[in-house]
PDB file of N, CA and C in Angstrom:
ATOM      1  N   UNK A   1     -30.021  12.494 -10.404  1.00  0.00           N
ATOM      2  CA  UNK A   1     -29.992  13.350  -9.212  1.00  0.00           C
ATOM      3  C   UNK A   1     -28.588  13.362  -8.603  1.00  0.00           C
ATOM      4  N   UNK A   2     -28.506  15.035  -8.148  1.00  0.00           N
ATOM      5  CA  UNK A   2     -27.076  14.599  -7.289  1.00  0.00           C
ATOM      6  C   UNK A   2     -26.637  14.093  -6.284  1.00  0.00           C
ATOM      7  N   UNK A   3     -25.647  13.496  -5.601  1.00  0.00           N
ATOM      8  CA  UNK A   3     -25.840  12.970  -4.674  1.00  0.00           C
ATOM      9  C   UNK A   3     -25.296  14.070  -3.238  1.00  0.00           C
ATOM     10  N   UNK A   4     -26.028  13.734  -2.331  1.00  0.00           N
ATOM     11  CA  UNK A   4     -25.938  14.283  -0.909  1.00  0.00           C
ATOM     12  C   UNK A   4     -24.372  14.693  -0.479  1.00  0.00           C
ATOM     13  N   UNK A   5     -24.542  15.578  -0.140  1.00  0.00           N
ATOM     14  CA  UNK A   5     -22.764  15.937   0.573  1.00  0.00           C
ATOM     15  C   UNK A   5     -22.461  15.128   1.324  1.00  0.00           C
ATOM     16  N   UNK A   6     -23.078  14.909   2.385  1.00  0.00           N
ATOM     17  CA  UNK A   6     -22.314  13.600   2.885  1.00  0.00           C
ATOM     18  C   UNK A   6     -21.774  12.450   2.252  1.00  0.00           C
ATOM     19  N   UNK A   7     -22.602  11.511   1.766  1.00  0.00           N
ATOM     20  CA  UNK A   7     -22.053  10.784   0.649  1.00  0.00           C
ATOM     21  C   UNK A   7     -21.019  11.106  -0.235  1.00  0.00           C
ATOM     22  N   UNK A   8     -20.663  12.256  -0.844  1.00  0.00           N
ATOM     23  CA  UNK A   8     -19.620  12.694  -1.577  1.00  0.00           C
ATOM     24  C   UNK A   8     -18.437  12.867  -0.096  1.00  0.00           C
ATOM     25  N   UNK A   9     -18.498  13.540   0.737  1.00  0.00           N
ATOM     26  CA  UNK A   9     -17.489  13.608   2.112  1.00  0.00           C
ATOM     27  C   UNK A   9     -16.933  12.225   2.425  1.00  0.00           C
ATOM     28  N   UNK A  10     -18.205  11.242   2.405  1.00  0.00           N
ATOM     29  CA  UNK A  10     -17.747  10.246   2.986  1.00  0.00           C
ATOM     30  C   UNK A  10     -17.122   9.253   2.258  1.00  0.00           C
ATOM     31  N   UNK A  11     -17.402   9.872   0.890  1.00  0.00           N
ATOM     32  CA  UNK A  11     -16.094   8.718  -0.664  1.00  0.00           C
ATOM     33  C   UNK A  11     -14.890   9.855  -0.687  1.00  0.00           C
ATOM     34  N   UNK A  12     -14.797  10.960  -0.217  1.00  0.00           N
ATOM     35  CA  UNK A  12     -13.697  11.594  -0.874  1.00  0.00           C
ATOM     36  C   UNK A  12     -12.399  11.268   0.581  1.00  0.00           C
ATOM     37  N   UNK A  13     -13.085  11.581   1.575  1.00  0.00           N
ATOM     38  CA  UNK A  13     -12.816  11.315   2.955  1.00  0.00           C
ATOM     39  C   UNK A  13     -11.388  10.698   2.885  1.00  0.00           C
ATOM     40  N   UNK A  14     -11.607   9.057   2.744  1.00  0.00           N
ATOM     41  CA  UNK A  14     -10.490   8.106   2.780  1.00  0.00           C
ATOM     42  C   UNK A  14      -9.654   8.414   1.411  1.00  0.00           C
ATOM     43  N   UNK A  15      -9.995   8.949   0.016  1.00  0.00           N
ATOM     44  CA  UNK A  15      -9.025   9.956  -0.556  1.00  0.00           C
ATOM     45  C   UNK A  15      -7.836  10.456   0.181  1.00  0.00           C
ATOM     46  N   UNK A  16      -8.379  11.460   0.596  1.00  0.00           N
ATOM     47  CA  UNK A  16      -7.735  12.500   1.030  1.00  0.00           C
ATOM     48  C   UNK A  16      -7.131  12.023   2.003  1.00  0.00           C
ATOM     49  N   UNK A  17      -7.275  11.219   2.826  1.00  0.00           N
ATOM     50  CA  UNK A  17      -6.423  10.804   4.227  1.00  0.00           C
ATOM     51  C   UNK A  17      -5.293  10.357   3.484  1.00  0.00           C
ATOM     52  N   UNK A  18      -5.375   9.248   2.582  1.00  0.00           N
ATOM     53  CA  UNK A  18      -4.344   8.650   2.363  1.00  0.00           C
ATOM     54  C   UNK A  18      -3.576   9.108   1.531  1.00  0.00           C
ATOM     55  N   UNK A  19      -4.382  10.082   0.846  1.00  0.00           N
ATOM     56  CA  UNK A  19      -2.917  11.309   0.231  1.00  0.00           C
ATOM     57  C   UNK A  19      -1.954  12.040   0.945  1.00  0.00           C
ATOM     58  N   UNK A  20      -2.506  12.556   1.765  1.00  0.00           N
ATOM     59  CA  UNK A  20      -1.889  13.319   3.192  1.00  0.00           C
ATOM     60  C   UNK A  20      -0.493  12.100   3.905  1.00  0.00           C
ATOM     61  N   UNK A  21      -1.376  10.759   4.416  1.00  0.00           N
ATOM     62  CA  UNK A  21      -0.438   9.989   4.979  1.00  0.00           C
ATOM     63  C   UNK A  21       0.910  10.061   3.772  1.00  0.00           C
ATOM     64  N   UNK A  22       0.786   9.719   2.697  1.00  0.00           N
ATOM     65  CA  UNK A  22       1.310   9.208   1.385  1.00  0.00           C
ATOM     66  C   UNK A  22       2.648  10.574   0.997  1.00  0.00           C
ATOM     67  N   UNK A  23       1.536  11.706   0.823  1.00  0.00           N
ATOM     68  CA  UNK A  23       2.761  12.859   1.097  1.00  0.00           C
ATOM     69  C   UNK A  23       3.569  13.082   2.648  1.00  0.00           C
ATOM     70  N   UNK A  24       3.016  12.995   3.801  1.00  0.00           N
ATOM     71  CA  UNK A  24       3.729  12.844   4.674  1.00  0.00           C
ATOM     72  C   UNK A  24       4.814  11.917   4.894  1.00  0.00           C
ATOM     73  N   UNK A  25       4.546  10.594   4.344  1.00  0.00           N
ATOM     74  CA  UNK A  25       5.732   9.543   4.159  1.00  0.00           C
ATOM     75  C   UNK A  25       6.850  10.096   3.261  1.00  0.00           C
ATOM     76  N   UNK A  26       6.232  10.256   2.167  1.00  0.00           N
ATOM     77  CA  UNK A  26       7.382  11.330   1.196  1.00  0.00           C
ATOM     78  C   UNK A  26       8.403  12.009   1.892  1.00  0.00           C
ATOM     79  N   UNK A  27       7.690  13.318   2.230  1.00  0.00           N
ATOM     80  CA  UNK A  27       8.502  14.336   2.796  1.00  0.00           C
ATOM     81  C   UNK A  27       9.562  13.744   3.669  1.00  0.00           C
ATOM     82  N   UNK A  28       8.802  13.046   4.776  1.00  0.00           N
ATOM     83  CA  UNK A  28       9.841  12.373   5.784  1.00  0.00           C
ATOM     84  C   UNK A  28      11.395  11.705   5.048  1.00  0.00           C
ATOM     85  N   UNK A  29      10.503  10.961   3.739  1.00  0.00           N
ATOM     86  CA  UNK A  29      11.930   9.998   3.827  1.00  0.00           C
ATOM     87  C   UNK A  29      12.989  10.928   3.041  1.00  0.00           C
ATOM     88  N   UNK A  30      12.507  12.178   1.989  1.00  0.00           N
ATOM     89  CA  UNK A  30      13.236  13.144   1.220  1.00  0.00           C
ATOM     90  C   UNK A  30      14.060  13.767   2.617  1.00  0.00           C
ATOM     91  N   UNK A  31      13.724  14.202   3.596  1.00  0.00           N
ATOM     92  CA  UNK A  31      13.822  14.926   4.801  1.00  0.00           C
ATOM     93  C   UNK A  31      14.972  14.063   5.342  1.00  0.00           C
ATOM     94  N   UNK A  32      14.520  12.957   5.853  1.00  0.00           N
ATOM     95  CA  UNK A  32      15.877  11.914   6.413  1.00  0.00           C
ATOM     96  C   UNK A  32      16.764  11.208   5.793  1.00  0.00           C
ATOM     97  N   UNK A  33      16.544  11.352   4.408  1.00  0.00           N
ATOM     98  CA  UNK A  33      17.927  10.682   3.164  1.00  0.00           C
ATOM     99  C   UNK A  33      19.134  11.466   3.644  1.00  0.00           C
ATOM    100  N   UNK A  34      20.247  10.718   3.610  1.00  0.00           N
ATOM    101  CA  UNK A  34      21.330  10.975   4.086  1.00  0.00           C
ATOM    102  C   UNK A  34      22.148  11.751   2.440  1.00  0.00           C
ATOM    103  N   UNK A  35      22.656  12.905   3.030  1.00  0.00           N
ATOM    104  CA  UNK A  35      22.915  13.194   1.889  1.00  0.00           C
ATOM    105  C   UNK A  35      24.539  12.953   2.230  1.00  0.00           C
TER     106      UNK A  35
END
């Protein structure tokens, strides 16, 4: 059986946050490297 959307929301959830944080750190430090 498949499982409930929530359950899938609530494993993909913390995914996705910490990709976001992870590319946001990126950008920043590409952004503030001293060229």
């Amino acid at each position: 059986d498949t499982p409930s959307t929530g359950t899938v929301m609530l494993a993909v959830l913390p995914l996705l946050v910490g990709l976001q944080m992870f590319l946001a750190a990126f950008v920043m430090d590409v952004v503030n490297e001293p060229r």
